[in-house]
C-alpha atoms as a PDB file:
ATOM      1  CA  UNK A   1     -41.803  12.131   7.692  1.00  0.00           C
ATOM      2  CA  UNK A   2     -42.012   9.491  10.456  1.00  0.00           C
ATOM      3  CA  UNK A   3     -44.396   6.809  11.227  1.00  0.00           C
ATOM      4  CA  UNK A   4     -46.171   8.064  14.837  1.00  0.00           C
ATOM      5  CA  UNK A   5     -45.907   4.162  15.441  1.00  0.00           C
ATOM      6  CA  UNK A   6     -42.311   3.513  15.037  1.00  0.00           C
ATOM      7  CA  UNK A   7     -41.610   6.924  16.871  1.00  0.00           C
ATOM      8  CA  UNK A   8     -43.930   5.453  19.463  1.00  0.00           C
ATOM      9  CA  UNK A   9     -41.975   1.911  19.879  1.00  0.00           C
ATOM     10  CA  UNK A  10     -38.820   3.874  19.571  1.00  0.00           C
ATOM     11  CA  UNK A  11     -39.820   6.288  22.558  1.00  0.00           C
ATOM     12  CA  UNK A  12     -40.730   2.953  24.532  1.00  0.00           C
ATOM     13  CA  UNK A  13     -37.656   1.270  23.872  1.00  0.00           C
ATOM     14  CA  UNK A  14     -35.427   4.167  25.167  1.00  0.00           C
ATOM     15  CA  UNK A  15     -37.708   4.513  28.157  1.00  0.00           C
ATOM     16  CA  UNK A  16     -37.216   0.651  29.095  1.00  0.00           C
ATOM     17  CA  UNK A  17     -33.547   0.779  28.189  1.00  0.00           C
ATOM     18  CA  UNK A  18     -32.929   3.884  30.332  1.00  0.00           C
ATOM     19  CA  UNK A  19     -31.452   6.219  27.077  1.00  0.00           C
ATOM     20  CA  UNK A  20     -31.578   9.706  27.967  1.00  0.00           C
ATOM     21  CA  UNK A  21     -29.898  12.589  25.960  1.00  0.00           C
ATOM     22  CA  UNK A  22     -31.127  14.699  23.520  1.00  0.00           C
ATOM     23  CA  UNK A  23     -32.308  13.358  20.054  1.00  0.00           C
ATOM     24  CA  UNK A  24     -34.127  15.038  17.126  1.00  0.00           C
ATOM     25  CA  UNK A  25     -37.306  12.935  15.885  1.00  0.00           C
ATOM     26  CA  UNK A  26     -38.542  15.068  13.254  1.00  0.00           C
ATOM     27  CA  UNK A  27     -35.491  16.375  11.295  1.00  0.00           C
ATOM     28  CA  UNK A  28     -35.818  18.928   8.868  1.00  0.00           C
ATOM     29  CA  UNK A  29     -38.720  20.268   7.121  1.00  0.00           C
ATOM     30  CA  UNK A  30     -39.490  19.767   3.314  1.00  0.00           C
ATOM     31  CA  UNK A  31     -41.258  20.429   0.651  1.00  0.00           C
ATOM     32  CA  UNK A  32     -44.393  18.214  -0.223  1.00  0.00           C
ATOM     33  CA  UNK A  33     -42.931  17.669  -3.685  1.00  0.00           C
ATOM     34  CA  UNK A  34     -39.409  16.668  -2.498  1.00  0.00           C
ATOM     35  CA  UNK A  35     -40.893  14.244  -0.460  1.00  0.00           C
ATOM     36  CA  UNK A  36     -42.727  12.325  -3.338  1.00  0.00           C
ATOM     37  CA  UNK A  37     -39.567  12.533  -4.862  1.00  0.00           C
ATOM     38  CA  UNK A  38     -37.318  11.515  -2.102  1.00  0.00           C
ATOM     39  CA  UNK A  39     -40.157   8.923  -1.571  1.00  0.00           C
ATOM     40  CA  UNK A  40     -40.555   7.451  -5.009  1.00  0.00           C
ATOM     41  CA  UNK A  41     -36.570   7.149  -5.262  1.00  0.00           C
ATOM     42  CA  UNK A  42     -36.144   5.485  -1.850  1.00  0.00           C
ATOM     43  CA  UNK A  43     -38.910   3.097  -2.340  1.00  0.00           C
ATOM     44  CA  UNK A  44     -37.923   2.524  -5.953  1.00  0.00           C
ATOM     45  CA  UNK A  45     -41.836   3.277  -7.390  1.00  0.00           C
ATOM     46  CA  UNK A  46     -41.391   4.171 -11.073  1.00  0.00           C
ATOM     47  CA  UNK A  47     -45.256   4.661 -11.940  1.00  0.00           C
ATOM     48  CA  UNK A  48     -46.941   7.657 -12.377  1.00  0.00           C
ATOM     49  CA  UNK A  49     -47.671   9.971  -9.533  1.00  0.00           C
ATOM     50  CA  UNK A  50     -51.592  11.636  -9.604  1.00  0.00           C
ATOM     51  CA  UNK A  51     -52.382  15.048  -8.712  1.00  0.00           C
ATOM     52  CA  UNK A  52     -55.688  15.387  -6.925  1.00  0.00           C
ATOM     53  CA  UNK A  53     -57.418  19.047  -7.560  1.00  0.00           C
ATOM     54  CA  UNK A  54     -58.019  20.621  -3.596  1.00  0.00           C
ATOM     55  CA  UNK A  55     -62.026  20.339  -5.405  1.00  0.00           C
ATOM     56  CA  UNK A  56     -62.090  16.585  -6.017  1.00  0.00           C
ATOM     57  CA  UNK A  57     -60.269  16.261  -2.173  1.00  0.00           C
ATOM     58  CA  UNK A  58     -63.042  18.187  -0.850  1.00  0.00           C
ATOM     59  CA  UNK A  59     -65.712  16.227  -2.480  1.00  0.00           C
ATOM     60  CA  UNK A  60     -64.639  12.864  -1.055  1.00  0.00           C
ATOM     61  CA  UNK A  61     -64.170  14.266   2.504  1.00  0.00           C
ATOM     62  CA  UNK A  62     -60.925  14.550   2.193  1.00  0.00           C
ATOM     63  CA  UNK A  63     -59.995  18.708   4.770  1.00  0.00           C
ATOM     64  CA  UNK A  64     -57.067  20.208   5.866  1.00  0.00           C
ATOM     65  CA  UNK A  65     -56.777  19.351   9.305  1.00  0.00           C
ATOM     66  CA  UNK A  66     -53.663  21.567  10.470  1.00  0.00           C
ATOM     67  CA  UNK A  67     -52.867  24.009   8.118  1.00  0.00           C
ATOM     68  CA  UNK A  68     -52.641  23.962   4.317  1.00  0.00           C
ATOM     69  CA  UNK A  69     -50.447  21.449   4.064  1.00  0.00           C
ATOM     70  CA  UNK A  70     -52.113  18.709   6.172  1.00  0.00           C
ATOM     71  CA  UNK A  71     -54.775  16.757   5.438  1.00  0.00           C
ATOM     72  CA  UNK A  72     -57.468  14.154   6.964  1.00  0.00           C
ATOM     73  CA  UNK A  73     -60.759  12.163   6.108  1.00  0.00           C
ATOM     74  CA  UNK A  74     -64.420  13.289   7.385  1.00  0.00           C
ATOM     75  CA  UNK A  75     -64.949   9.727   6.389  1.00  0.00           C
END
């Protein structure tokens, strides 16, 4: 997972700087569980992580805006 941001600056900065070449920006892909995981143990977060049912989502406007696995606020 990247920050669209910091991919943004990044793409910038090689533009001013003249970089050319070929880079890969998004890496491999991974499961949504490994990445809390990877997450959790890179930012060093201990507490409890909470499951939210796809019904209680769906009740606070919360869709799946590219595929099953994405997700984004009506709100």
């Amino acid at each position: 997972m990247i920050d669209a941001g910091d991919l943004a600056a990044w793409l910038l900065d090689c533009a001013e700087k003249g970089t050319t070449g070929t880079y890969n920006a998004v890496g491999p892909t991974v499961p949504f569980g490994e990445w809390v995981a990877l997450s959790r143990e890179t930012g060093r977060y201990t507490g409890p992580v909470v499951e939210a049912d796809g019904d209680w989502l769906l009740g606070h406007k919360v869709v799946q805006a590219m595929g099953p696995e994405s997700l984004r606020s009506l709100m």
